[in-house]
C-alpha atoms as a PDB file:
ATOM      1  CA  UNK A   1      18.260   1.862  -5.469  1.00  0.00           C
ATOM      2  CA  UNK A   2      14.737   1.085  -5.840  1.00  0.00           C
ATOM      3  CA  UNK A   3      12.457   1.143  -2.969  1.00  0.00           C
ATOM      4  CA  UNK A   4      10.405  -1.916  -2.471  1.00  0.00           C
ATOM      5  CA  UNK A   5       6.502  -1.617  -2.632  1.00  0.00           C
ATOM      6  CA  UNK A   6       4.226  -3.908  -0.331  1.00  0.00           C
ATOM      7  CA  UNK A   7       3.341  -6.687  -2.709  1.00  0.00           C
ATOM      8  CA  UNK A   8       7.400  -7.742  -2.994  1.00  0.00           C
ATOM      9  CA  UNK A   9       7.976  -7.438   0.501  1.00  0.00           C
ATOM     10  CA  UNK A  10       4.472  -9.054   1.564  1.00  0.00           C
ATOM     11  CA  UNK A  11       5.157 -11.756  -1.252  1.00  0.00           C
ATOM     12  CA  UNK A  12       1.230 -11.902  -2.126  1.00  0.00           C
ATOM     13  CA  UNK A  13       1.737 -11.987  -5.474  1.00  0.00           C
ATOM     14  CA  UNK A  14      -1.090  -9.702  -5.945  1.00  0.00           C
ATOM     15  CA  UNK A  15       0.885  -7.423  -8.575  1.00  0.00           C
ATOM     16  CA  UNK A  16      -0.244  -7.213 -11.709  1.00  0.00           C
ATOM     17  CA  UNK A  17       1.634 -10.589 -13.330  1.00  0.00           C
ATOM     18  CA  UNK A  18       1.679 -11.899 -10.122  1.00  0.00           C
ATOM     19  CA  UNK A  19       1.480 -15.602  -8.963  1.00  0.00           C
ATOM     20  CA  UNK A  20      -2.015 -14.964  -6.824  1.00  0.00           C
ATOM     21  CA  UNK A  21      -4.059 -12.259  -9.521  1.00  0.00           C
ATOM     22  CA  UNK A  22      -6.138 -14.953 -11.314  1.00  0.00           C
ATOM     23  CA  UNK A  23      -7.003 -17.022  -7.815  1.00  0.00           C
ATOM     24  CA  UNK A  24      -7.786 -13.550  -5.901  1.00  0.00           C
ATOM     25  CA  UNK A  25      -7.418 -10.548  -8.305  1.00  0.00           C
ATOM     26  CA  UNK A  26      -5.201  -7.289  -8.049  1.00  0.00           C
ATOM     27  CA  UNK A  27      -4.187  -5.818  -4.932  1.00  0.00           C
ATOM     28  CA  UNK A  28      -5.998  -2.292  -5.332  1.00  0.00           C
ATOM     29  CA  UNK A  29      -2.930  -0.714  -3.976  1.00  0.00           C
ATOM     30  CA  UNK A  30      -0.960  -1.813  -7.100  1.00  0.00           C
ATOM     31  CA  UNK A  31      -3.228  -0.581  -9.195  1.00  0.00           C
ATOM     32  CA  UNK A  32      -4.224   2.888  -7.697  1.00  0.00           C
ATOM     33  CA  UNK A  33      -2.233   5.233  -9.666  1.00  0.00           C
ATOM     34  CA  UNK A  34      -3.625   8.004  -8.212  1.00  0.00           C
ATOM     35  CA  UNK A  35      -0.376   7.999  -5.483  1.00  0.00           C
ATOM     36  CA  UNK A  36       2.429   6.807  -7.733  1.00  0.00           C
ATOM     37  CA  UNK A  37       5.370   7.296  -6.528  1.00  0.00           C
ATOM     38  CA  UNK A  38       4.381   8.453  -2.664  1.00  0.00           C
ATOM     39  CA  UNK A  39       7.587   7.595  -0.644  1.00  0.00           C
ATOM     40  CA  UNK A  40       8.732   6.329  -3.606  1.00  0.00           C
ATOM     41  CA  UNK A  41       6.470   3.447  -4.360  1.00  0.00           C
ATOM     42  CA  UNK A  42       5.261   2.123  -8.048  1.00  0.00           C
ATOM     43  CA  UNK A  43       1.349   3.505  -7.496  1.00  0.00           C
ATOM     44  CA  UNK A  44       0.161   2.376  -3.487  1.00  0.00           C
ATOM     45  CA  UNK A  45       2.824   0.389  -3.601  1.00  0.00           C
ATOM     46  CA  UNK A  46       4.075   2.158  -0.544  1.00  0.00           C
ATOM     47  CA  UNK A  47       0.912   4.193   0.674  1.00  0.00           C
ATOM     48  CA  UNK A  48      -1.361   0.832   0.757  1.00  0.00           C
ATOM     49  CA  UNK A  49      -2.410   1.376   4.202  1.00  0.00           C
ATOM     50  CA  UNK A  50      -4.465   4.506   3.296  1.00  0.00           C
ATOM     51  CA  UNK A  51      -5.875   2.453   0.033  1.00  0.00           C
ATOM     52  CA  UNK A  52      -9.054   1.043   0.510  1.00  0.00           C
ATOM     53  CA  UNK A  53      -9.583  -3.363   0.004  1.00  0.00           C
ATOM     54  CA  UNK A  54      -6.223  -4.133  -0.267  1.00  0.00           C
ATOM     55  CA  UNK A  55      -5.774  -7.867   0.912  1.00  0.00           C
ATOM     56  CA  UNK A  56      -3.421  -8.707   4.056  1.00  0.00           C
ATOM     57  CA  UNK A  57      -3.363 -11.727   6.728  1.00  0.00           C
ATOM     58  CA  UNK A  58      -5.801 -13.633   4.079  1.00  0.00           C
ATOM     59  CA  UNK A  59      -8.471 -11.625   4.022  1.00  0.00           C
ATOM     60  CA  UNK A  60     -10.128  -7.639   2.893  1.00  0.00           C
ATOM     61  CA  UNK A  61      -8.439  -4.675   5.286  1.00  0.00           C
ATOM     62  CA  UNK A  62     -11.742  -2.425   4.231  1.00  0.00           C
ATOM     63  CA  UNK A  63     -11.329   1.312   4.585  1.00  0.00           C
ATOM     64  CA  UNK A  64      -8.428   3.537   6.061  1.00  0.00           C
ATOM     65  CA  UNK A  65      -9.904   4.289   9.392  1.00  0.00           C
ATOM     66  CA  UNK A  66     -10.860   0.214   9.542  1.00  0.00           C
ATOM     67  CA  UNK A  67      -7.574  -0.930   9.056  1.00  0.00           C
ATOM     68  CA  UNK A  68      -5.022   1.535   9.982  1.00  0.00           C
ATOM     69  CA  UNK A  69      -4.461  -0.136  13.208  1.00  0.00           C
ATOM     70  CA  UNK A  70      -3.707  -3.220  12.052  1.00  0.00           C
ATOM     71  CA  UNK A  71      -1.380  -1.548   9.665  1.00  0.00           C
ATOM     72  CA  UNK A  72       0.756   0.680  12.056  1.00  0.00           C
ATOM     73  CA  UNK A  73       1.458  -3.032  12.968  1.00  0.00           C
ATOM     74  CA  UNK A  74       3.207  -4.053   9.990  1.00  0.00           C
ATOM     75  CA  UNK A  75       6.653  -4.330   9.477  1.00  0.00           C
ATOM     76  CA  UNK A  76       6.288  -2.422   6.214  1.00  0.00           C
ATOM     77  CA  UNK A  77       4.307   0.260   7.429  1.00  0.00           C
ATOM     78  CA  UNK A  78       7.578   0.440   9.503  1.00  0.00           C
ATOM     79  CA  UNK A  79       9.410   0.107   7.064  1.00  0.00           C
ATOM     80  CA  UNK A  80       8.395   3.016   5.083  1.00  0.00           C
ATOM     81  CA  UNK A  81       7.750   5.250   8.367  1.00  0.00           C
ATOM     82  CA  UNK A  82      11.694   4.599   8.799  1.00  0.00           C
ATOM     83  CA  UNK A  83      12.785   4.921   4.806  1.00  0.00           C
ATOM     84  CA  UNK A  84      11.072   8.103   4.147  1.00  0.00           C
ATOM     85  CA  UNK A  85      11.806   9.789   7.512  1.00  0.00           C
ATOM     86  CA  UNK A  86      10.914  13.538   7.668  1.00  0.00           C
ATOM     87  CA  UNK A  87       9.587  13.076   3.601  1.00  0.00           C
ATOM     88  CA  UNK A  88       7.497  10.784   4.540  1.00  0.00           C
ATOM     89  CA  UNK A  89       3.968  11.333   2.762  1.00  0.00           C
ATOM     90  CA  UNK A  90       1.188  11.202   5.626  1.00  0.00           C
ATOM     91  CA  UNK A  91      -1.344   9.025   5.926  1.00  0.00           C
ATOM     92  CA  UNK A  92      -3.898  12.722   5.484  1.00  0.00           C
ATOM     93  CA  UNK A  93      -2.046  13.585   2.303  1.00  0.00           C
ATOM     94  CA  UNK A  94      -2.243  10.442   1.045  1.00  0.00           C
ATOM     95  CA  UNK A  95      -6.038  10.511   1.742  1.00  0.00           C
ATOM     96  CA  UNK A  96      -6.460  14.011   0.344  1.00  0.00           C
ATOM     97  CA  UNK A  97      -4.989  12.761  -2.748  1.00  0.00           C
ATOM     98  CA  UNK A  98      -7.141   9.483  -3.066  1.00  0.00           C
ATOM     99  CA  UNK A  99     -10.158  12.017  -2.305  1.00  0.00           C
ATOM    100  CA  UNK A 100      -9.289  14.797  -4.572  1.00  0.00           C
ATOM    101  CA  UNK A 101      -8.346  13.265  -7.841  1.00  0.00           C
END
């Protein structure tokens, strides 16, 4: 079964197709390949609180270390912490990736 990435369980429509991408663009974390398939997501689709401007609550979450907070909030940040379990990609080798490549 296919894990579900942030934008279908957020419902922004910020995927690329989506309802919201001409009114407010796409979501960088659908579009940052860089991490595709991390804990099993389609490309930050389930690393998007280490991936910088992606758009939650209405508004720009900024960097990692500005939103991360805010994100260990989220019901699908705790979603994923609970899917992946001891596979779970860390938020520092997500980073490392996002640096490196």
């Amino acid at each position: 079964m296919a894990k579900m990435n942030c934008w279908e369980f957020k419902k922004c429509g910020r995927e690329p197709g989506g309802t919201k991408t001409a009114e407010l663009g796409i979501c960088p974390a659908a579009a940052e390949s860089r991490v595709n398939m991390l804990n099993g997501g389609l490309n930050g689709g389930r690393s998007c609180w280490a991936v910088t401007g992606t758009l939650c609550g209405g508004k720009i979450q900024g960097t990692f270390a500005q939103k991360i907070f805010n994100c260990m909030e989220c019901d699908f940040y705790k979603t994923v912490i609970s899917d992946e379990g001891n596979a779970l990609k860390t938020s520092k080798e997500i980073i490392s990736i996002l640096r490196s490549a």
